[in-house]
C-alpha atoms as a PDB file:
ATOM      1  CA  UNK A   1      -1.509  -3.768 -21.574  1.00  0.00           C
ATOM      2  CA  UNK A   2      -2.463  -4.200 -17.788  1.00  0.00           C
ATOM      3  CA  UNK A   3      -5.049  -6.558 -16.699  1.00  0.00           C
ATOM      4  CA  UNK A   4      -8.546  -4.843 -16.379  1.00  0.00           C
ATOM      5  CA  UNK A   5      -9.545  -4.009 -13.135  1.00  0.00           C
ATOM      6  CA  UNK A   6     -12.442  -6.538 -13.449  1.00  0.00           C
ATOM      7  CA  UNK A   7      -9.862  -9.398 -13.872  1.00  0.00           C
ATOM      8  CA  UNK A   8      -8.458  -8.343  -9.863  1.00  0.00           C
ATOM      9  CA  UNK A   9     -11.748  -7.974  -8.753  1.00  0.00           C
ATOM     10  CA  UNK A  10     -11.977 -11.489  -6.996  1.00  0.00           C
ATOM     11  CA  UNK A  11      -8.530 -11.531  -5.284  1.00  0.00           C
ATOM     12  CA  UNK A  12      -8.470 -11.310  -1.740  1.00  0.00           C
ATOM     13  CA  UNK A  13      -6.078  -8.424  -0.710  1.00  0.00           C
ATOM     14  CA  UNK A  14      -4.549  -8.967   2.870  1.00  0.00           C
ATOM     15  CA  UNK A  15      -2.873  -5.366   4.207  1.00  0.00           C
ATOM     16  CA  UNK A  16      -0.461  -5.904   7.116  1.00  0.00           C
ATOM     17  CA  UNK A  17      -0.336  -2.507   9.267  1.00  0.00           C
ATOM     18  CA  UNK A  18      -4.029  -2.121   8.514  1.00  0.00           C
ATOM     19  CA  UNK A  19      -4.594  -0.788  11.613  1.00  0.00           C
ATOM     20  CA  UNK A  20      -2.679   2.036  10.487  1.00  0.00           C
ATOM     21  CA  UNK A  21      -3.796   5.505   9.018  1.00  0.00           C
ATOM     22  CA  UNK A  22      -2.356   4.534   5.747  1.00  0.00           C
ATOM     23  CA  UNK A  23      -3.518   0.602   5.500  1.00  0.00           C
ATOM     24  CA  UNK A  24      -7.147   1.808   7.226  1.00  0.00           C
ATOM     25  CA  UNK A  25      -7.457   4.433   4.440  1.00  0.00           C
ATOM     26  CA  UNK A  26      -6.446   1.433   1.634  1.00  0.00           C
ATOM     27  CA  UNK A  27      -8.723  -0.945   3.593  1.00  0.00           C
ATOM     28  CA  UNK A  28     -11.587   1.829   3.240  1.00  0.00           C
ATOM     29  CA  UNK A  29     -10.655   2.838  -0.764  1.00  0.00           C
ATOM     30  CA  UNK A  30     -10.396  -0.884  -1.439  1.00  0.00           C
ATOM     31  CA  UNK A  31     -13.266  -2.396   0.147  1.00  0.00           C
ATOM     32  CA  UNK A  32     -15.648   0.280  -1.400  1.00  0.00           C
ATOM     33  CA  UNK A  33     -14.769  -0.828  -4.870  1.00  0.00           C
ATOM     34  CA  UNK A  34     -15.901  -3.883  -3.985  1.00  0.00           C
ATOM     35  CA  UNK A  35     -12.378  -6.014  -3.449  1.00  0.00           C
ATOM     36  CA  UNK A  36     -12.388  -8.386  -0.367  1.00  0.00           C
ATOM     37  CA  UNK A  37     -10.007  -7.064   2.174  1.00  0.00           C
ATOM     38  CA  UNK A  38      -8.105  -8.703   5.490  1.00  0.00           C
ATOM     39  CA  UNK A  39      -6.952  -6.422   7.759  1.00  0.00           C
ATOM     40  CA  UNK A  40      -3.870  -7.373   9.718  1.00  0.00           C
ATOM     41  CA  UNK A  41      -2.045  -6.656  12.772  1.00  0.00           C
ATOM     42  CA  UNK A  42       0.514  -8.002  15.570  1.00  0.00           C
ATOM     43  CA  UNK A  43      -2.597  -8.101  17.872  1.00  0.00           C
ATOM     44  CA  UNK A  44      -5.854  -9.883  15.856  1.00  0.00           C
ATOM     45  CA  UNK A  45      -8.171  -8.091  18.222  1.00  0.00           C
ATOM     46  CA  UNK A  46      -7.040  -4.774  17.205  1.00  0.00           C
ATOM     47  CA  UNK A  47      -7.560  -6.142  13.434  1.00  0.00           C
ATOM     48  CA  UNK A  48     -10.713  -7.368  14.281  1.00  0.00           C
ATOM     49  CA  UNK A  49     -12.033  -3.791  15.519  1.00  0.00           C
ATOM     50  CA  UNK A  50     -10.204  -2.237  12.802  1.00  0.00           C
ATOM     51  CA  UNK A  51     -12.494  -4.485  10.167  1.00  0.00           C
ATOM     52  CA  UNK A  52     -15.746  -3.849  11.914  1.00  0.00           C
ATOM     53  CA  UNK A  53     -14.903  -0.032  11.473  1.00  0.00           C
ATOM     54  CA  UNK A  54     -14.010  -0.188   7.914  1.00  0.00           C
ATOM     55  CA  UNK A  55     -17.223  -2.010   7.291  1.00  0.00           C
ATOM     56  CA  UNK A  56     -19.236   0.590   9.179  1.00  0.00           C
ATOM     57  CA  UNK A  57     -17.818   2.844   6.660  1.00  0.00           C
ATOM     58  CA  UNK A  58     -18.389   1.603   3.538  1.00  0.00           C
ATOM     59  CA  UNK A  59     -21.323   0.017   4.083  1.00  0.00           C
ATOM     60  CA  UNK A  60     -20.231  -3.656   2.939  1.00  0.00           C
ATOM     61  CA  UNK A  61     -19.483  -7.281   4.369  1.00  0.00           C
ATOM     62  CA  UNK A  62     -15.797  -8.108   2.667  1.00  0.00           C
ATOM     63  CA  UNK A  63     -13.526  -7.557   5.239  1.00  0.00           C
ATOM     64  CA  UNK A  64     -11.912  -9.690   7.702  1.00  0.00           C
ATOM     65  CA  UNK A  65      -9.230  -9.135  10.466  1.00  0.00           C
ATOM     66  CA  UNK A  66      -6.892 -11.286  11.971  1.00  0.00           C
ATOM     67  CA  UNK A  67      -3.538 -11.335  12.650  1.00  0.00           C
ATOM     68  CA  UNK A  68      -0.522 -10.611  10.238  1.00  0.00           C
ATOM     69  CA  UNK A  69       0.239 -13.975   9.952  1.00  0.00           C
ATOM     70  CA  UNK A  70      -2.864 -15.460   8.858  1.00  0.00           C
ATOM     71  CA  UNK A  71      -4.043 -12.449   6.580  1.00  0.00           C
ATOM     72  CA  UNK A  72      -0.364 -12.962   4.556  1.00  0.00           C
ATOM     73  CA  UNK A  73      -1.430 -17.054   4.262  1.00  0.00           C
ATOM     74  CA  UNK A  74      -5.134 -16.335   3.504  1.00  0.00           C
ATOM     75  CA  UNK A  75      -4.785 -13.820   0.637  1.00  0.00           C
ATOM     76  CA  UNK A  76      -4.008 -13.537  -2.724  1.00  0.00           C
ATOM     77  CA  UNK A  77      -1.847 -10.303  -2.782  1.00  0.00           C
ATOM     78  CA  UNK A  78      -0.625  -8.390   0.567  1.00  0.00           C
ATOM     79  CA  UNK A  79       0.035  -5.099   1.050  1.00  0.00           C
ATOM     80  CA  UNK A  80       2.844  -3.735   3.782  1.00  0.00           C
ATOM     81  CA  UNK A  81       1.441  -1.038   5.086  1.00  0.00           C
ATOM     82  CA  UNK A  82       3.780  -1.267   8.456  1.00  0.00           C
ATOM     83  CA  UNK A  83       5.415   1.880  10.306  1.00  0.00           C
ATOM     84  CA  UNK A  84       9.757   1.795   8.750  1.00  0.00           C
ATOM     85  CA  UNK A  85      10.654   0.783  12.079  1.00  0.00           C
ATOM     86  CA  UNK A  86       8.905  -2.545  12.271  1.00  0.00           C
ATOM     87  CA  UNK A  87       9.875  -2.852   8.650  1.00  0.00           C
ATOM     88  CA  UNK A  88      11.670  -5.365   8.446  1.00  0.00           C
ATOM     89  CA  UNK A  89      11.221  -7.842  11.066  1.00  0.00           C
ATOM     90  CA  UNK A  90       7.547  -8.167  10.134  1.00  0.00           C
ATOM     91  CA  UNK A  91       8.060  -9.204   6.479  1.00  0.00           C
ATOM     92  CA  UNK A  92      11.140 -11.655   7.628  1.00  0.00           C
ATOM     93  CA  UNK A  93       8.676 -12.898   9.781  1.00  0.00           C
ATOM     94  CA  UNK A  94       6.108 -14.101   7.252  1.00  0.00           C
ATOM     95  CA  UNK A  95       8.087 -14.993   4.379  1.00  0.00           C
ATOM     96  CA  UNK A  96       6.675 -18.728   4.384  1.00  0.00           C
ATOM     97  CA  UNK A  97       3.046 -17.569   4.180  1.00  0.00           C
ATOM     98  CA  UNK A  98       4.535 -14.709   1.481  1.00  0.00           C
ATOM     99  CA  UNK A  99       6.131 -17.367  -0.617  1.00  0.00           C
ATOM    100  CA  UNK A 100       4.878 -17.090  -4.396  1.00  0.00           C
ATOM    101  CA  UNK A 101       2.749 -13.941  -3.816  1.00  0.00           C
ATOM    102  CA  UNK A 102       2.348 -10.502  -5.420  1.00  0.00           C
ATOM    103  CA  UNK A 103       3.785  -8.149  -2.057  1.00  0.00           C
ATOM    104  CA  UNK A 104       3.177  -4.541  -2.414  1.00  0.00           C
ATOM    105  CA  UNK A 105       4.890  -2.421  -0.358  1.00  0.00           C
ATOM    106  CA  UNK A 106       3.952   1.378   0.439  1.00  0.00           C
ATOM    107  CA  UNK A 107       6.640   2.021   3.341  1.00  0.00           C
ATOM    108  CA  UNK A 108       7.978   5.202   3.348  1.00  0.00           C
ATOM    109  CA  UNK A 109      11.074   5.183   5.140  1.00  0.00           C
ATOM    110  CA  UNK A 110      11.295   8.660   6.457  1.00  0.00           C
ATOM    111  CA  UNK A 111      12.569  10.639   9.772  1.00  0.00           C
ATOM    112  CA  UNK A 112      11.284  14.027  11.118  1.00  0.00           C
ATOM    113  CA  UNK A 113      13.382  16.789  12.348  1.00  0.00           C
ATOM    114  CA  UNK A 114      12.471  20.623  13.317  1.00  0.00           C
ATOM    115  CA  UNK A 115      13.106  20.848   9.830  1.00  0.00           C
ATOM    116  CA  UNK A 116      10.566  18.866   8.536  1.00  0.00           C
ATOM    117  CA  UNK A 117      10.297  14.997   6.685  1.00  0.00           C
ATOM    118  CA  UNK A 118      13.452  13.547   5.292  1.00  0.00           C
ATOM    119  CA  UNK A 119      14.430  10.508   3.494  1.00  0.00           C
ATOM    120  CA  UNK A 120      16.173   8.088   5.760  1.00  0.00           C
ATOM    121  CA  UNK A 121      19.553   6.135   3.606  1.00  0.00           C
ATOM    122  CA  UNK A 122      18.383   2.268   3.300  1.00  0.00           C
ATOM    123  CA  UNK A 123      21.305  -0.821   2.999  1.00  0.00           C
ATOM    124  CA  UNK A 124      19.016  -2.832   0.182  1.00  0.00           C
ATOM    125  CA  UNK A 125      18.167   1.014  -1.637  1.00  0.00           C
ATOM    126  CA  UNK A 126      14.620   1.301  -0.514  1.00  0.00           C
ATOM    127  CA  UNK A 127      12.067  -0.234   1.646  1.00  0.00           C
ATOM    128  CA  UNK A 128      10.296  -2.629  -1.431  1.00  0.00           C
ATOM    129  CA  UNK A 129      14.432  -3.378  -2.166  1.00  0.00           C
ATOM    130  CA  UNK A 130      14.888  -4.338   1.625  1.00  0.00           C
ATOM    131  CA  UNK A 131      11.211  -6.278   1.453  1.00  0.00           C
ATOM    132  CA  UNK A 132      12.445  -8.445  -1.786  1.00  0.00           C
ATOM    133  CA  UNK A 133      15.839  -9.001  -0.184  1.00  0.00           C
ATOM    134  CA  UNK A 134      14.314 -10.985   2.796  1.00  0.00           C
ATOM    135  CA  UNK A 135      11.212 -12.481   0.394  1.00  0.00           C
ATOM    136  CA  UNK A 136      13.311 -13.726  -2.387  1.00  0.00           C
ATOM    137  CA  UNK A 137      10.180 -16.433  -3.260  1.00  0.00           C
ATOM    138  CA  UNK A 138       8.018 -13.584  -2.944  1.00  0.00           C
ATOM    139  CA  UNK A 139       6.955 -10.878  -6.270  1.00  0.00           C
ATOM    140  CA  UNK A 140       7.772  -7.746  -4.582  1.00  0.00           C
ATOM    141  CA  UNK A 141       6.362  -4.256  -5.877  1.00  0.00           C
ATOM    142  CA  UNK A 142       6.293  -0.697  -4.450  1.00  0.00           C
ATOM    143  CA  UNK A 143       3.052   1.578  -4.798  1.00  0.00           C
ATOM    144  CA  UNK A 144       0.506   4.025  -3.181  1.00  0.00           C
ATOM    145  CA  UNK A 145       3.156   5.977  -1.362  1.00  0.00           C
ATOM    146  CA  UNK A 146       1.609   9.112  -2.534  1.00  0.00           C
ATOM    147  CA  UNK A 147      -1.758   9.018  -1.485  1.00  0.00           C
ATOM    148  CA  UNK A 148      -3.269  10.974   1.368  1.00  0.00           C
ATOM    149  CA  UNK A 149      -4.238   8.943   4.463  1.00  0.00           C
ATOM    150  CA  UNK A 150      -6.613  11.500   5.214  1.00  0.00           C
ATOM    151  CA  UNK A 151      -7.868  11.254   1.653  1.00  0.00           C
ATOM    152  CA  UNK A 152      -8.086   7.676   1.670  1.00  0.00           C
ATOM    153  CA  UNK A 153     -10.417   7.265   5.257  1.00  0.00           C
ATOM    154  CA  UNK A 154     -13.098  10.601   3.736  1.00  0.00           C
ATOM    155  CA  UNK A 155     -15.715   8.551   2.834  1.00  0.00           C
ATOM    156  CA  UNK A 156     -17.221  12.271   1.365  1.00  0.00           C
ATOM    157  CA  UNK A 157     -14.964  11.801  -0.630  1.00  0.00           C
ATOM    158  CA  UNK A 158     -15.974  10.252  -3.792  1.00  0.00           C
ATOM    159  CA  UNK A 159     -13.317  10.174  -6.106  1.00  0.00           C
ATOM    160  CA  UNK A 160      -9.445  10.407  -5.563  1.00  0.00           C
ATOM    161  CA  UNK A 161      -7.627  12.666  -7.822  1.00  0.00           C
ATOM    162  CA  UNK A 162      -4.036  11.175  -8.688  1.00  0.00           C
ATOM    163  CA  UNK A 163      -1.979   8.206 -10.065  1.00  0.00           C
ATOM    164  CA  UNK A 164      -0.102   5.487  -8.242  1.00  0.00           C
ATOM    165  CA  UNK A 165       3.682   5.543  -9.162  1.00  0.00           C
ATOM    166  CA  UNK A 166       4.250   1.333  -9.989  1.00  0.00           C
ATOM    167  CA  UNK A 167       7.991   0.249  -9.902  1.00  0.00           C
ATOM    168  CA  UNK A 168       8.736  -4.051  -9.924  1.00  0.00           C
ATOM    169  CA  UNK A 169      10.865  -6.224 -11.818  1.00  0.00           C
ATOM    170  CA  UNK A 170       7.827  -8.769 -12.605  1.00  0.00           C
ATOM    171  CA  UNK A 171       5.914  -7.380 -15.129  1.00  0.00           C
ATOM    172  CA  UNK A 172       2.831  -9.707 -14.801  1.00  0.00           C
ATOM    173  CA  UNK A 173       3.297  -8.164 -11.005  1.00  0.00           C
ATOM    174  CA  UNK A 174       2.990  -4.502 -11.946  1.00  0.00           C
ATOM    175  CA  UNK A 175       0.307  -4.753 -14.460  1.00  0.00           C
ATOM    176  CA  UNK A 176      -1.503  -6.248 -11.897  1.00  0.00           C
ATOM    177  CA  UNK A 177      -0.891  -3.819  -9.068  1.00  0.00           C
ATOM    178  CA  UNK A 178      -1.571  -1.035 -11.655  1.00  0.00           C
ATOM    179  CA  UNK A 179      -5.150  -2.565 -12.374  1.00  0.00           C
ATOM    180  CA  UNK A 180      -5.648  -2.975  -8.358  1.00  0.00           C
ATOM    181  CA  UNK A 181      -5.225   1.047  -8.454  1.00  0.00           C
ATOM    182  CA  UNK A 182      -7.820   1.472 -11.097  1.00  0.00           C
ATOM    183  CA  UNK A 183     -10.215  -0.438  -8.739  1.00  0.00           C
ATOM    184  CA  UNK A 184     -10.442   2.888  -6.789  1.00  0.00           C
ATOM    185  CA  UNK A 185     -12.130   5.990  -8.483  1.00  0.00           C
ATOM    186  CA  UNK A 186      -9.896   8.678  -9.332  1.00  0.00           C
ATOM    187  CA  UNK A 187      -6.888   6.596  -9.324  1.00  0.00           C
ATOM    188  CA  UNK A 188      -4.786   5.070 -11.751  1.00  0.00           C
ATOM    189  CA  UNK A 189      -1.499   3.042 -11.845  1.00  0.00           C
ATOM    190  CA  UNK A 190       1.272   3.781 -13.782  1.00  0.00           C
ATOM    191  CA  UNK A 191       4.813   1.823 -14.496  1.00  0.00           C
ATOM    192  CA  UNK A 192       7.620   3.641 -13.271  1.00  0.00           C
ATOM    193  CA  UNK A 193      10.187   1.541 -13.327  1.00  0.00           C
ATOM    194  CA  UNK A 194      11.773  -0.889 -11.908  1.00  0.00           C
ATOM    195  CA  UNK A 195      12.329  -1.738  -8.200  1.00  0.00           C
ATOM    196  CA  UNK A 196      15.943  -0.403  -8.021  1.00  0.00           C
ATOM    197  CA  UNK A 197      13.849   2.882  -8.957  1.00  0.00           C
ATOM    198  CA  UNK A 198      12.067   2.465  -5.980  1.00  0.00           C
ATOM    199  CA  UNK A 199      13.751   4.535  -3.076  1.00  0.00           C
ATOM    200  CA  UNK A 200      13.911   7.896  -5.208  1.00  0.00           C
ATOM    201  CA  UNK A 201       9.734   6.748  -5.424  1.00  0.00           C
ATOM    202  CA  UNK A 202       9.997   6.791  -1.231  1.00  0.00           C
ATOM    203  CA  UNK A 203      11.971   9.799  -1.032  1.00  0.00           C
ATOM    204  CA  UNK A 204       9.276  12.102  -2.828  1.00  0.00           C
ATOM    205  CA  UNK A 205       6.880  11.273   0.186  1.00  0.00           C
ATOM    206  CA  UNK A 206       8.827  13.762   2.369  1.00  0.00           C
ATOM    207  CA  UNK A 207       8.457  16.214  -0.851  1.00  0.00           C
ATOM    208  CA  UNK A 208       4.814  15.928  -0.573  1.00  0.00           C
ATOM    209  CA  UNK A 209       4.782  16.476   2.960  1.00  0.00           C
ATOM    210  CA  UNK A 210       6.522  19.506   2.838  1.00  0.00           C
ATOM    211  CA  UNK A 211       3.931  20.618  -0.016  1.00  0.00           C
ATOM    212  CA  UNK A 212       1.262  19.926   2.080  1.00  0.00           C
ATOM    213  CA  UNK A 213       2.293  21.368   5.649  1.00  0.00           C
ATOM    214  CA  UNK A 214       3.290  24.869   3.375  1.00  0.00           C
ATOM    215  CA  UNK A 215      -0.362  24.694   1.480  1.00  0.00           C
ATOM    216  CA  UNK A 216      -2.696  23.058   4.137  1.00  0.00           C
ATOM    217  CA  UNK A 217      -3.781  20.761   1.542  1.00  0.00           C
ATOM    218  CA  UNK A 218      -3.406  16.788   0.921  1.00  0.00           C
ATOM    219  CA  UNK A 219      -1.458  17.075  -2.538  1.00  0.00           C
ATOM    220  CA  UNK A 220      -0.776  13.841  -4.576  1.00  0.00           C
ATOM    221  CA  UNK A 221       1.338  13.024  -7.516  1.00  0.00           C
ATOM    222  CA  UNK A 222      -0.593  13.579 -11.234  1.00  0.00           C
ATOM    223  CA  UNK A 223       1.592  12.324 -14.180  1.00  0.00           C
ATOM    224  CA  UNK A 224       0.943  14.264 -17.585  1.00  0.00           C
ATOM    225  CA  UNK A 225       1.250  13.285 -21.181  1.00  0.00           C
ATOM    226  CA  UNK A 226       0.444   9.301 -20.533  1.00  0.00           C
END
């Protein structure tokens, strides 16, 4: 069975891209539950603002901002939270401050057309394939590609309503990331697989996109019968 969420409830979590919609919103769900959070950017002072902002908002003193490279050597697990193009140089980057780490990645690699989102082809298979491929030392996992930046930032919003699809080939990794989930109400982690699963995981992003531009609403993923 996965770890509790009270046994991840003292690792630091360092999200590179927080500045982002999608690593702000984390930052925001994250911090509220009480985890300690580093913000990280290619510019500190950006991370730095971006921290202050996401303390305003929740209300508490556990989070930091600095740049990528410290916030991947200062915390326990990291989070890639970067835009697809930037992909891949950032995590080649840091893979000496990544070395022996939990890495989850939530990269969507995805293009946009008159047509709407699409799923762009990947060498490595997906973007947590491409991220293990230049970490080999590093525990890569993919999750939270399904959750609703929007969502994630609405403080009025108490409770998120979905689950966090979990793919990895290190199962002490995925139980872990799937208790990390559980740290934020509404959520909950579930194993899908493993990483060679993970760019069909990716690909469903532009599906949700497409559900929500149609519907005006900021759909997730719900899975039944577990």
């Amino acid at each position: 069975m996965p770890p509790e969420a009270t046994e991840v409830a003292g690792l630091v979590v360092g999200i590179l891209g927080g500045t982002g919609p999608q690593g702000r919103g984390l930052a925001i769900r994250l911090a509220a539950s009480g985890q300690r959070v580093l913000i990280g950017s290619r510019t500190p002072d950006r991370a730095v603002t971006a921290a202050a902002e996401v303390s305003a908002a929740t209300g508490v003193d556990t989070v930091g901002g600095a740049d990528n490279a410290r916030v991947a050597a200062d915390a326990d697990l990291v989070v890639v939270a970067v835009p697809w193009d930037g992909h891949a140089a950032t995590v080649s980057a840091l893979r000496e401050e990544l070395q022996g780490k939990v890495v989850v990645d939530c990269v969507n690699p995805l293009g946009f057309d008159k047509h709407g989102a699409y799923a762009l082809d990947v060498a490595e298979g997906s973007a947590a394939e491409q991220a293990q491929s230049l970490l080999p030392d590093s525990r890569v996992v993919g999750a939270f590609h399904h959750l609703s930046a929007v969502l994630l930032a609405d403080t009025s919003v108490e409770s998120m309503d979905g689950d966090v699809l979990v793919v990895g080939d290190d199962r002490t990794a995925t139980d872990l990331v799937q208790a990390l989930a559980g740290r934020i109400p509404g959520l909950r982690g579930v194993y899908a697989g493993r990483l060679r699963n993970c760019g069909q995981v990716e690909a469903l992003t532009a599906n949700l996109i497409s559900v929500n531009r149609r519907y005006q609403a900021h759909a997730g993923i719900r899975i039944t019968d577990v």
